[in-house]
C-alpha atoms as a PDB file:
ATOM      1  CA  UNK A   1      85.373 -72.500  20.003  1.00  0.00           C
ATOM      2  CA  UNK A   2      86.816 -69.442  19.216  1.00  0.00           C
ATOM      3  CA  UNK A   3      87.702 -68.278  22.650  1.00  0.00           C
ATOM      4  CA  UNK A   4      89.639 -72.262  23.612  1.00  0.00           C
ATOM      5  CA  UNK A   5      91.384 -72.090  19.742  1.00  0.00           C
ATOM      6  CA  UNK A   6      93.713 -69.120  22.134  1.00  0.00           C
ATOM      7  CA  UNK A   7      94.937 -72.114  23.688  1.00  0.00           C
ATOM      8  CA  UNK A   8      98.184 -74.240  22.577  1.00  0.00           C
ATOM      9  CA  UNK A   9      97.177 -77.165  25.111  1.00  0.00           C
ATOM     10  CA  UNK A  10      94.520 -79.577  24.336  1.00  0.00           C
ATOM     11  CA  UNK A  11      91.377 -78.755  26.538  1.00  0.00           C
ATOM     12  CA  UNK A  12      88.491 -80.538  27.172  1.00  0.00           C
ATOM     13  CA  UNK A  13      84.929 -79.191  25.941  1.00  0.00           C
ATOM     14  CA  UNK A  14      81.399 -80.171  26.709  1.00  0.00           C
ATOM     15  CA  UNK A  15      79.237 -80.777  24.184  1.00  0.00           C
ATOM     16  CA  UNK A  16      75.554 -80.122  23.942  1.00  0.00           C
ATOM     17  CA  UNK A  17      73.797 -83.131  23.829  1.00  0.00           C
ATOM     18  CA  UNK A  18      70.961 -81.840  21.488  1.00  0.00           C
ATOM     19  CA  UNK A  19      73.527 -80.413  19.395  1.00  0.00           C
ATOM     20  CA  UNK A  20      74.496 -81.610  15.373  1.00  0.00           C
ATOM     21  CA  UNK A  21      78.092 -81.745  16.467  1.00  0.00           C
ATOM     22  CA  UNK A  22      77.125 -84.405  19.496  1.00  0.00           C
ATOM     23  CA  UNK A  23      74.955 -86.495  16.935  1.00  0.00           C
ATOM     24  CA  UNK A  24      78.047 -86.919  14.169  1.00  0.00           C
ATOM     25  CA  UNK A  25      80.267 -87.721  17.207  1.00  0.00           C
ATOM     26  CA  UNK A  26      77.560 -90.572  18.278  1.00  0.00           C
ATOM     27  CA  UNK A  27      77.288 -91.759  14.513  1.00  0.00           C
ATOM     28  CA  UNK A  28      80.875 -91.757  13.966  1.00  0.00           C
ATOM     29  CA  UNK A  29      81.455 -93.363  16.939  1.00  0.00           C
ATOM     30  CA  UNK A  30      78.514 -95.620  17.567  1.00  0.00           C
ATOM     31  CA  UNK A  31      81.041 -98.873  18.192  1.00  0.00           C
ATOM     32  CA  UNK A  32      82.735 -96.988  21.681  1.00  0.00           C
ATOM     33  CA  UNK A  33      82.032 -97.910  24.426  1.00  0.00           C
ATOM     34  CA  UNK A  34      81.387 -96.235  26.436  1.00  0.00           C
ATOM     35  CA  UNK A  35      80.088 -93.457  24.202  1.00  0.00           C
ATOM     36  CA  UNK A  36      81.690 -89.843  23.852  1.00  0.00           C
ATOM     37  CA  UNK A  37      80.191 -86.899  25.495  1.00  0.00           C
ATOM     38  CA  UNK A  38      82.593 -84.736  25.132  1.00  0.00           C
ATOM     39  CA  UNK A  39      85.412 -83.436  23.048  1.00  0.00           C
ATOM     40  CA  UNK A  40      89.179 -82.520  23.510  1.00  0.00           C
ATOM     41  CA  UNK A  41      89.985 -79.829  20.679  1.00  0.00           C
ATOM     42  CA  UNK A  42      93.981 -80.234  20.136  1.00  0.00           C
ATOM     43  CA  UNK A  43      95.659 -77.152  18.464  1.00  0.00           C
ATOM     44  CA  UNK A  44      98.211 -78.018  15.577  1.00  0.00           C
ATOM     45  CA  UNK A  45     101.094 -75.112  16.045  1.00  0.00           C
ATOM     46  CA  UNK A  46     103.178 -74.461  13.156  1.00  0.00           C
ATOM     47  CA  UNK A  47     106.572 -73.254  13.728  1.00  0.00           C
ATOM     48  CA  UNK A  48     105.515 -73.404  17.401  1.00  0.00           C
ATOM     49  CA  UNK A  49     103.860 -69.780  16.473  1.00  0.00           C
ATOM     50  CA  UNK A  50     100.426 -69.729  15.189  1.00  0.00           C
ATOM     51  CA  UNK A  51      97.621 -72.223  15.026  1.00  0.00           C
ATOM     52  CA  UNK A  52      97.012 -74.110  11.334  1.00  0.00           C
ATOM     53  CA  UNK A  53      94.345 -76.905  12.524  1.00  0.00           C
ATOM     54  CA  UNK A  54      92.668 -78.587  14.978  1.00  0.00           C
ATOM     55  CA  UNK A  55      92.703 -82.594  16.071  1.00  0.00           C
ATOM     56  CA  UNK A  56      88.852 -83.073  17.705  1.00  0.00           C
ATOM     57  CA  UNK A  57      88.793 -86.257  20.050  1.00  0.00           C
ATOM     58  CA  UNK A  58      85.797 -87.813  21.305  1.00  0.00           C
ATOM     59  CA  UNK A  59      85.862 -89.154  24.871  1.00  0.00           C
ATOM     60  CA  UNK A  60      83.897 -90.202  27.306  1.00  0.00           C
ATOM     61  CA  UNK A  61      84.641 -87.197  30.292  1.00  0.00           C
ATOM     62  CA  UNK A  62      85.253 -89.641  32.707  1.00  0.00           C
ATOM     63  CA  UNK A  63      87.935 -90.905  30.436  1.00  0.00           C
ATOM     64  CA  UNK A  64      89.952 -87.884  30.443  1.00  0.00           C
ATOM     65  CA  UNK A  65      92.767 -88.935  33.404  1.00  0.00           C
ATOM     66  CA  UNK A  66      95.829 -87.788  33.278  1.00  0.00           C
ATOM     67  CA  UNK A  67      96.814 -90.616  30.568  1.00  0.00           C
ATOM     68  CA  UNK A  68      95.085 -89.336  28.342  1.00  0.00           C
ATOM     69  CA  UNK A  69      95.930 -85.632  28.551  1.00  0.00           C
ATOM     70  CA  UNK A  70      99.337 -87.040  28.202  1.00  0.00           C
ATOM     71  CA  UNK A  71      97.805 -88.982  24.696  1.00  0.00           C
ATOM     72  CA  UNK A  72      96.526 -86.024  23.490  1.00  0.00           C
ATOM     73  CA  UNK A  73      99.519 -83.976  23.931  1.00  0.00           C
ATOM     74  CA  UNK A  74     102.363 -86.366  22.560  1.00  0.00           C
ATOM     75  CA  UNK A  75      99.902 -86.357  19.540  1.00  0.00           C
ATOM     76  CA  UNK A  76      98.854 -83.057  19.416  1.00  0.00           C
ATOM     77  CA  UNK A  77     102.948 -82.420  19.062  1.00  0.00           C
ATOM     78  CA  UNK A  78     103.477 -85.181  16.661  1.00  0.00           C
ATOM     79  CA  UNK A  79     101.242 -84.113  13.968  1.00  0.00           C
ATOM     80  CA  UNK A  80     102.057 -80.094  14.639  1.00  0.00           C
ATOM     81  CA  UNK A  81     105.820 -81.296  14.257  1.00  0.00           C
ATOM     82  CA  UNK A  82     104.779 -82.982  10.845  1.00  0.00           C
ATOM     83  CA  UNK A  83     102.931 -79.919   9.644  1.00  0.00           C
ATOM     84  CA  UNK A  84     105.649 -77.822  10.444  1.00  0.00           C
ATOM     85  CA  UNK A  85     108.313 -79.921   8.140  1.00  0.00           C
ATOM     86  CA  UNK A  86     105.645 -80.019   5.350  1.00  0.00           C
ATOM     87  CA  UNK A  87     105.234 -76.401   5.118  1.00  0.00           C
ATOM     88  CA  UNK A  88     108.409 -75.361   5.559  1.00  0.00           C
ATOM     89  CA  UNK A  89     109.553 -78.102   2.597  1.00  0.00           C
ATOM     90  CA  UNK A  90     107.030 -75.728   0.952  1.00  0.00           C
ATOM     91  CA  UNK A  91     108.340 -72.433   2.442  1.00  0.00           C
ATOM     92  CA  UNK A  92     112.178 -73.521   1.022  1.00  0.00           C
ATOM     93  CA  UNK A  93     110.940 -74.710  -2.134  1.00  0.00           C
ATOM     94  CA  UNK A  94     109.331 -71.162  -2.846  1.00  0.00           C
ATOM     95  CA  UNK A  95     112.214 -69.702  -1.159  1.00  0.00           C
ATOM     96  CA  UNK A  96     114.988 -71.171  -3.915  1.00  0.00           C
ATOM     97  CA  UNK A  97     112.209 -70.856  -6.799  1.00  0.00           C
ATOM     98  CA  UNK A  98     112.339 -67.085  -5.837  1.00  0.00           C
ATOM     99  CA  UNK A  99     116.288 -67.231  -5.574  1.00  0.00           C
ATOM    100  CA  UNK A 100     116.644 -68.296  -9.068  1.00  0.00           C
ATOM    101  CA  UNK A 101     114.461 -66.007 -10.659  1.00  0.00           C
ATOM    102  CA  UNK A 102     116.312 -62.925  -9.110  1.00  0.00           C
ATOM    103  CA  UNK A 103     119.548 -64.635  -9.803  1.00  0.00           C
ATOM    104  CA  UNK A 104     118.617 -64.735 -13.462  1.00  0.00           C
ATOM    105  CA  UNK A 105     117.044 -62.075 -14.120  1.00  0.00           C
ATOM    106  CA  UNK A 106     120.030 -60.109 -12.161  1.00  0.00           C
ATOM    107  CA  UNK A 107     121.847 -62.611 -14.650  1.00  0.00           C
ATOM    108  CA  UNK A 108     119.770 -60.702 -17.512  1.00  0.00           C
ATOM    109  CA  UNK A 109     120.307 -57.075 -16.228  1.00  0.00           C
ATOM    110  CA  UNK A 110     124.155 -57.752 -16.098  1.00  0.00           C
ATOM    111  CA  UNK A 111     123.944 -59.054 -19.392  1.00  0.00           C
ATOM    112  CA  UNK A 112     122.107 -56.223 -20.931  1.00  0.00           C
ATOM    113  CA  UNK A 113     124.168 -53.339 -19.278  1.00  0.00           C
ATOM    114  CA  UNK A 114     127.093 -55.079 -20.719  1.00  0.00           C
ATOM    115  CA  UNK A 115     125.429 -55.067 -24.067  1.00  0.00           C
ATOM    116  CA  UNK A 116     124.269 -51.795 -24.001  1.00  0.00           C
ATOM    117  CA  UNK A 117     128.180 -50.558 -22.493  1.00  0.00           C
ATOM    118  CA  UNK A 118     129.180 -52.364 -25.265  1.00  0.00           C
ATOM    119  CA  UNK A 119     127.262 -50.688 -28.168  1.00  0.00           C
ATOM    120  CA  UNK A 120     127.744 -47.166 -26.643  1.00  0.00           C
ATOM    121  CA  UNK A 121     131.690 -47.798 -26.589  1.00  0.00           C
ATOM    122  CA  UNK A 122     131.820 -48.814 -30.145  1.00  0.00           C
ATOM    123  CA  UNK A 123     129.008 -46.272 -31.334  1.00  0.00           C
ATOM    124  CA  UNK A 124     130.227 -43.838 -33.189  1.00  0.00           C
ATOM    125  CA  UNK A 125     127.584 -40.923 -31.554  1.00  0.00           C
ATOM    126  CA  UNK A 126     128.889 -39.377 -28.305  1.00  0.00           C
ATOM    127  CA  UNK A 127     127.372 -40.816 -25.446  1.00  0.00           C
ATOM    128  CA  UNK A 128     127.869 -39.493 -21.881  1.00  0.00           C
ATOM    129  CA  UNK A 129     125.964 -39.065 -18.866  1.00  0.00           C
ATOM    130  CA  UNK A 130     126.504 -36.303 -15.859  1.00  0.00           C
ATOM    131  CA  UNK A 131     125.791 -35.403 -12.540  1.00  0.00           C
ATOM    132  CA  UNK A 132     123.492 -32.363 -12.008  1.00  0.00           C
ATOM    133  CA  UNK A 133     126.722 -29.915 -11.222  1.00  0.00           C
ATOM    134  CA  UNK A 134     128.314 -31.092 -14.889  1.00  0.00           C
ATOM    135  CA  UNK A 135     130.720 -33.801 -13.962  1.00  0.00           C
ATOM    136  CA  UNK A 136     130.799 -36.722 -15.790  1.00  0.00           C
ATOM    137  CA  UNK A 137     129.765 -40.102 -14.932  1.00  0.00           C
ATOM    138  CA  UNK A 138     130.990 -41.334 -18.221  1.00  0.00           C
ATOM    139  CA  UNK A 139     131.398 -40.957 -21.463  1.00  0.00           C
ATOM    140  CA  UNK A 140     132.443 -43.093 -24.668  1.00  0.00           C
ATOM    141  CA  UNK A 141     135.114 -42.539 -27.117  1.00  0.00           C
ATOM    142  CA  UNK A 142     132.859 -40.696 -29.174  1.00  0.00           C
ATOM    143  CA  UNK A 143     132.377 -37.897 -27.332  1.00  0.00           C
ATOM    144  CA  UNK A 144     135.751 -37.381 -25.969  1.00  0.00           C
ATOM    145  CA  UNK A 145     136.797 -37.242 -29.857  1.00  0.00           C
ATOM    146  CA  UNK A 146     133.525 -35.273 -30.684  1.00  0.00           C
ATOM    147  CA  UNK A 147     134.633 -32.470 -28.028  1.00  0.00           C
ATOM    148  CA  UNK A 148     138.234 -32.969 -28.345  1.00  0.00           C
ATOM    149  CA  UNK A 149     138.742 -33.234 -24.700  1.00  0.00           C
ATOM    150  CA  UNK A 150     140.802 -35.686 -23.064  1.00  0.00           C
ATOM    151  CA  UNK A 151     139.285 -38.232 -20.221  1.00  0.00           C
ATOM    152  CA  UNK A 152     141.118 -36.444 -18.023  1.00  0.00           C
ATOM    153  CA  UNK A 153     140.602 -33.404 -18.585  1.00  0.00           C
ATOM    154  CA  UNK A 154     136.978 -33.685 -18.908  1.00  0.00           C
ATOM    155  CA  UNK A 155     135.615 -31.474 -16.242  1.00  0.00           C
ATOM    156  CA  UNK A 156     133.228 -28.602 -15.575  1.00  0.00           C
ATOM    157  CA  UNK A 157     135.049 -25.623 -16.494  1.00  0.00           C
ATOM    158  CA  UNK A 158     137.062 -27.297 -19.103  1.00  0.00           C
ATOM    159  CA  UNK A 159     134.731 -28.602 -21.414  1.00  0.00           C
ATOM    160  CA  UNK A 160     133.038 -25.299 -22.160  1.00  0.00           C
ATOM    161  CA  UNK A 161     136.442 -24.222 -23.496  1.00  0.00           C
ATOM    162  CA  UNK A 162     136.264 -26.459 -26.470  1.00  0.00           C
ATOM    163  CA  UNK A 163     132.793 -24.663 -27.319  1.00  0.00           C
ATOM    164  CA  UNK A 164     133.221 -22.131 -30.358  1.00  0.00           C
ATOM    165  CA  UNK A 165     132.668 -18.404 -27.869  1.00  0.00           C
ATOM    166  CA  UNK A 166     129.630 -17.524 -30.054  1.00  0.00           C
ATOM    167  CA  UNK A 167     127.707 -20.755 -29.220  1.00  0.00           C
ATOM    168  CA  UNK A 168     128.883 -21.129 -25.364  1.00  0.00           C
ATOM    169  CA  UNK A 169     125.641 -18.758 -23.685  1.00  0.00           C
ATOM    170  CA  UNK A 170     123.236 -21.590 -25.697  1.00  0.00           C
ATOM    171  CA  UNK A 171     125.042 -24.380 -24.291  1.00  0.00           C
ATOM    172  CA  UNK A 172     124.936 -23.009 -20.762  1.00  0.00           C
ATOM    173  CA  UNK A 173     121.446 -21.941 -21.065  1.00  0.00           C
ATOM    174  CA  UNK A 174     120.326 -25.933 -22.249  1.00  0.00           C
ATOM    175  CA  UNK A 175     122.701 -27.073 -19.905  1.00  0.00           C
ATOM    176  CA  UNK A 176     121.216 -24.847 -16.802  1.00  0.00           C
ATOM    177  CA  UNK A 177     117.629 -25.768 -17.921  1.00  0.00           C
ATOM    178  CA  UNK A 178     118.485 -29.573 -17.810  1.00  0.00           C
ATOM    179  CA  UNK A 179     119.952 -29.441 -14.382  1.00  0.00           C
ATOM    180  CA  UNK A 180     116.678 -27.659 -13.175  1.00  0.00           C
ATOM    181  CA  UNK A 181     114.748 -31.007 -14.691  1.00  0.00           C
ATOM    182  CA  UNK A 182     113.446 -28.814 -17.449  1.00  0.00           C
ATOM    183  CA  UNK A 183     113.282 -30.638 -20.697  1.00  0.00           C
ATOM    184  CA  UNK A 184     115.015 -28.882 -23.954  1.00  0.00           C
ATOM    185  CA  UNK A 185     114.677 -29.301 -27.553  1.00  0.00           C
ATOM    186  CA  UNK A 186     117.560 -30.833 -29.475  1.00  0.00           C
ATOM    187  CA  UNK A 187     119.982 -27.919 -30.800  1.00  0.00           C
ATOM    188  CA  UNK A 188     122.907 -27.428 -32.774  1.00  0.00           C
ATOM    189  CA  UNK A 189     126.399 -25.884 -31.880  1.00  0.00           C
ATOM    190  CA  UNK A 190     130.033 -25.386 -32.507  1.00  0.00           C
ATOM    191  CA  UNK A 191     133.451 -26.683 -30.920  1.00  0.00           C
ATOM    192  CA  UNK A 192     136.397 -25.963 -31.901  1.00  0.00           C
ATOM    193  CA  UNK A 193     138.834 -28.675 -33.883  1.00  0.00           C
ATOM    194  CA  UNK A 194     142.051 -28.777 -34.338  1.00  0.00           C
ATOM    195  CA  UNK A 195     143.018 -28.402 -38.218  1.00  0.00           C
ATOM    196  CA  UNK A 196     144.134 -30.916 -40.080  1.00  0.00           C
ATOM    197  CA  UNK A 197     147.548 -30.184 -42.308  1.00  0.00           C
ATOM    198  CA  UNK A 198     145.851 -33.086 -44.538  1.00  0.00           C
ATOM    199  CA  UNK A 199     142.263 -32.009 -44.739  1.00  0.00           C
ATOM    200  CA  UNK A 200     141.440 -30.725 -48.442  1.00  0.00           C
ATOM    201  CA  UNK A 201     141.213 -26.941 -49.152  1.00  0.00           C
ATOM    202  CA  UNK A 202     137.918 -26.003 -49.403  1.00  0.00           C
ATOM    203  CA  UNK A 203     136.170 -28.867 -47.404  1.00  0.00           C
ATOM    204  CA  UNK A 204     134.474 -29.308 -44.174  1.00  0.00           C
ATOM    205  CA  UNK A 205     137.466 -30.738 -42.410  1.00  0.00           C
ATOM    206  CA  UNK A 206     139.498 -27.513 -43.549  1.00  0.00           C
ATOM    207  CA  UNK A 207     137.201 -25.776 -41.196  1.00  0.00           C
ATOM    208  CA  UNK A 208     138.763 -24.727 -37.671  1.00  0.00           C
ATOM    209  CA  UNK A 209     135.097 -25.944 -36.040  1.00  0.00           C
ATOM    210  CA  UNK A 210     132.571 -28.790 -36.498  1.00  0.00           C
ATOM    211  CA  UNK A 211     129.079 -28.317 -36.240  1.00  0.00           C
ATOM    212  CA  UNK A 212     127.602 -30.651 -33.075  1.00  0.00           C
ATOM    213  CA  UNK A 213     123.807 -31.715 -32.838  1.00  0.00           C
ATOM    214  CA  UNK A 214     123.117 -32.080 -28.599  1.00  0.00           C
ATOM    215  CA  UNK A 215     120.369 -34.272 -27.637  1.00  0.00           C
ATOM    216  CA  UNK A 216     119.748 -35.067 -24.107  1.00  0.00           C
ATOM    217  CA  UNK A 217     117.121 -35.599 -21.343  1.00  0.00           C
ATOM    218  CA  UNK A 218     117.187 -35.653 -17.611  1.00  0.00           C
ATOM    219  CA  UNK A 219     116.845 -39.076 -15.370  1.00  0.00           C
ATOM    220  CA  UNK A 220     114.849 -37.898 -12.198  1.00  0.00           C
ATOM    221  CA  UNK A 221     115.116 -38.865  -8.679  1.00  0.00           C
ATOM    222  CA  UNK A 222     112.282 -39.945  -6.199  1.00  0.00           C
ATOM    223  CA  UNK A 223     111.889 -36.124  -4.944  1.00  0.00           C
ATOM    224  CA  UNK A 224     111.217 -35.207  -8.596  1.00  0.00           C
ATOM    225  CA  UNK A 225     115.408 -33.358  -9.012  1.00  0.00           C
ATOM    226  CA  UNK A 226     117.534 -34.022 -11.211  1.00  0.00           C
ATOM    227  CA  UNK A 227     119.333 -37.261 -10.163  1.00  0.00           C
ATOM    228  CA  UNK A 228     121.804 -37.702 -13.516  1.00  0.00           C
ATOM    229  CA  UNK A 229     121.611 -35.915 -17.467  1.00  0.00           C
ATOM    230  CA  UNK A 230     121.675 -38.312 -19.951  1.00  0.00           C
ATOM    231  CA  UNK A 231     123.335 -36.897 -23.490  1.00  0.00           C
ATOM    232  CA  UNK A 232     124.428 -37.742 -26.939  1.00  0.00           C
ATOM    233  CA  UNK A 233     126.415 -35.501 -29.615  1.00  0.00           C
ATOM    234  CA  UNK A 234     126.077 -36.092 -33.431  1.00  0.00           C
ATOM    235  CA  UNK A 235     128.544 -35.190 -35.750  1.00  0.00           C
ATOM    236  CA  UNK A 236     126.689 -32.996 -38.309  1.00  0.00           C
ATOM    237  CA  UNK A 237     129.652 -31.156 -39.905  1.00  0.00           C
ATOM    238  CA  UNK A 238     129.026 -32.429 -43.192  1.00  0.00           C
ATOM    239  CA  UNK A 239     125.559 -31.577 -43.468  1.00  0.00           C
ATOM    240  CA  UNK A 240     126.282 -28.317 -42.358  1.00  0.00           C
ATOM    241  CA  UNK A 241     128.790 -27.698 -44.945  1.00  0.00           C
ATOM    242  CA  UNK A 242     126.451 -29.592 -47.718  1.00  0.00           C
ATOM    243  CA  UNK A 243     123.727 -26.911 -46.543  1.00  0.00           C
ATOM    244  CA  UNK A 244     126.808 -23.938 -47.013  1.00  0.00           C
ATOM    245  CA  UNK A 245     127.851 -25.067 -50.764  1.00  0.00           C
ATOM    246  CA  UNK A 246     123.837 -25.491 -51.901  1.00  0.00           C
ATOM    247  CA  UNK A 247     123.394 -21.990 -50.702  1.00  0.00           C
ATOM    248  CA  UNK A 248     126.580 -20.536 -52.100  1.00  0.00           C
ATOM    249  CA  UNK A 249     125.731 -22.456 -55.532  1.00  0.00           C
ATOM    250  CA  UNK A 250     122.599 -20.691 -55.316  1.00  0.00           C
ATOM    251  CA  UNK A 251     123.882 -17.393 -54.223  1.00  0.00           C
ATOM    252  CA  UNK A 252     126.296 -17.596 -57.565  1.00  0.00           C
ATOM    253  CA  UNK A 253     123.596 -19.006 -59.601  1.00  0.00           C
ATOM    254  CA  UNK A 254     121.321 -16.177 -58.688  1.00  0.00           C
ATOM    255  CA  UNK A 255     124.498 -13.358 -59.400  1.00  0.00           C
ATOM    256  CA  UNK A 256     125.072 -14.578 -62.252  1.00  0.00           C
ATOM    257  CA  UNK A 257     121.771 -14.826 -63.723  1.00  0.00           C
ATOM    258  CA  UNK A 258     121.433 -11.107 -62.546  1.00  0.00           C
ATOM    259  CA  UNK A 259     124.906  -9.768 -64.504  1.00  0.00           C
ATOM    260  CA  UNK A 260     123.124 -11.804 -67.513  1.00  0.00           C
ATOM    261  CA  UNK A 261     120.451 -10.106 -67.288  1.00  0.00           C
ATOM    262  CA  UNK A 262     122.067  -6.773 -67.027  1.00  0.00           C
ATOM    263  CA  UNK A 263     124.473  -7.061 -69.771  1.00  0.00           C
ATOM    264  CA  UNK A 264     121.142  -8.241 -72.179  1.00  0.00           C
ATOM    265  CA  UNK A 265     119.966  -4.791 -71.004  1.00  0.00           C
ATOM    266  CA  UNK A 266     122.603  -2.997 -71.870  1.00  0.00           C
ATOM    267  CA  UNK A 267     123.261  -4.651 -75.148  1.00  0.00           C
ATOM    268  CA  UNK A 268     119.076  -3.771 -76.290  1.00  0.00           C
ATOM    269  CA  UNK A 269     119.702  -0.300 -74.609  1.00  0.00           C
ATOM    270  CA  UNK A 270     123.118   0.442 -76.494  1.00  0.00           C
ATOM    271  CA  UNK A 271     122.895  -2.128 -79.088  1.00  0.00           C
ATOM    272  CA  UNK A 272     126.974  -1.796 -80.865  1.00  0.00           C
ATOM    273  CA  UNK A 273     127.292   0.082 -84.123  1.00  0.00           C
ATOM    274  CA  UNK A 274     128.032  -2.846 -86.660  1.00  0.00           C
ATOM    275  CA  UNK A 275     123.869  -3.926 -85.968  1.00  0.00           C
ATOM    276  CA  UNK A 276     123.310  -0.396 -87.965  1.00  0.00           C
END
């Protein structure tokens, strides 16, 4: 059976007589006359390109004329036509089920990158992201106000310039490490701001830097490099200068309770002459 399912034509098999197969074609047919003795197996194609099913006929062998063949055919081509507009109903239905679930959940991802573009404009943390040699992708507001750079101007070799000199060799050496795929810890560092004529003596805006905390990790490609650098910059100027005027309030707390001390020394050493 195996060997004749190879064949797209109906083809005429003999069937053993003392077999189970030849006594359910007998039962099933016990009103023909005369009786089958054989069977034409008729392959159902679909898509004309593989076989699905079979059609079993009984006939009688003498039976099988050229007529008949002819039957067999025009059926066997009937049904396989059917079949073949059934499953491919079923093929399109899964087809346009699949269609709309990437169309919304493409649909979705639009939606969410324009979220997300959305909160990272309006955030008020720098956000940028880089290619491995340090040009930018892009970058929000933020950062561009964080730095003090202009979009324009925002370029490897330019952007290091706004760094305060003292803090540019720990920026480089984060920034190499990242572009190796190395991960860093989050660090702090300086760039330089323009003064403001109406900033208030003697407060954190007054100063001719702010104090930047750089957080960032790397977004690897398939070969394991460095595909892109994801970063973000904090503003922690204020915290930095909170952390200044605690320690200079304890510096002068701590002189002055020293030049206390000394002058009660001095007063029990050489106590004045209206105590005698």
């Amino acid at each position: 059976l195996c060997r004749e399912s190879q064949v797209a034509a109906p083809t005429l098999m003999a069937i053993d007589p003392s077999s189970s197969l030849h006594r359910a074609i007998q039962l099933i047919g016990h009103d023909l006359q005369p009786p089958a003795d054989d069977l034409v197996l008729c392959p159902i194609l679909a898509h004309d390109t593989s076989i699905i099913a079979f059609i079993l006929l009984g006939v009688k062998s003498e039976s099988y004329d050229e007529e008949f063949q002819m039957f067999a055919q025009l059926l066997t081509d009937s049904v396989g036509e059917s079949v073949s507009v059934l499953l491919l109903r079923e093929k399109l239905k899964d087809v346009v089920v699949a269609s709309e679930t990437l169309l919304r959940r493409a649909e979705e991802a639009e939606r969410s990158n324009f979220m997300f573009r959305r909160m990272a404009e309006s955030a008020t943390v720098g956000c940028a992201i880089f290619d491995p040699s340090g040009h930018p992708m892009w970058l929000n507001e933020a950062y561009l106000n964080l730095t003090g750079i202009s979009r324009e101007d925002f370029r490897p070799g330019v952007w290091q310039k706004a760094i305060v000199p003292d803090d540019l060799s720990l920026v480089e050496g984060s920034w190499k490490k990242l572009a190796s795929g190395e991960p860093i810890v989050p660090f702090t560092f300086r760039v330089k701001r323009h003064l403001n004529s109406a900033a208030k003596p003697g407060s954190c805006e007054s100063l001719d830097y702010r104090w930047l905390l750089s957080n960032a990790y790397v977004d690897f490609d398939e070969d394991e490099s460095c595909r892109r650098v994801m970063g973000w910059l904090t503003d922690i100027s204020a915290q930095k200068w909170n952390e200044h005027l605690q320690t200079q309030r304890l510096a002068d707390a701590l002189e002055t309770k020293r030049q206390t001390e000394k002058f009660i020394d001095m007063v029990i050493m050489s106590p004045p002459q209206w105590l005698y």
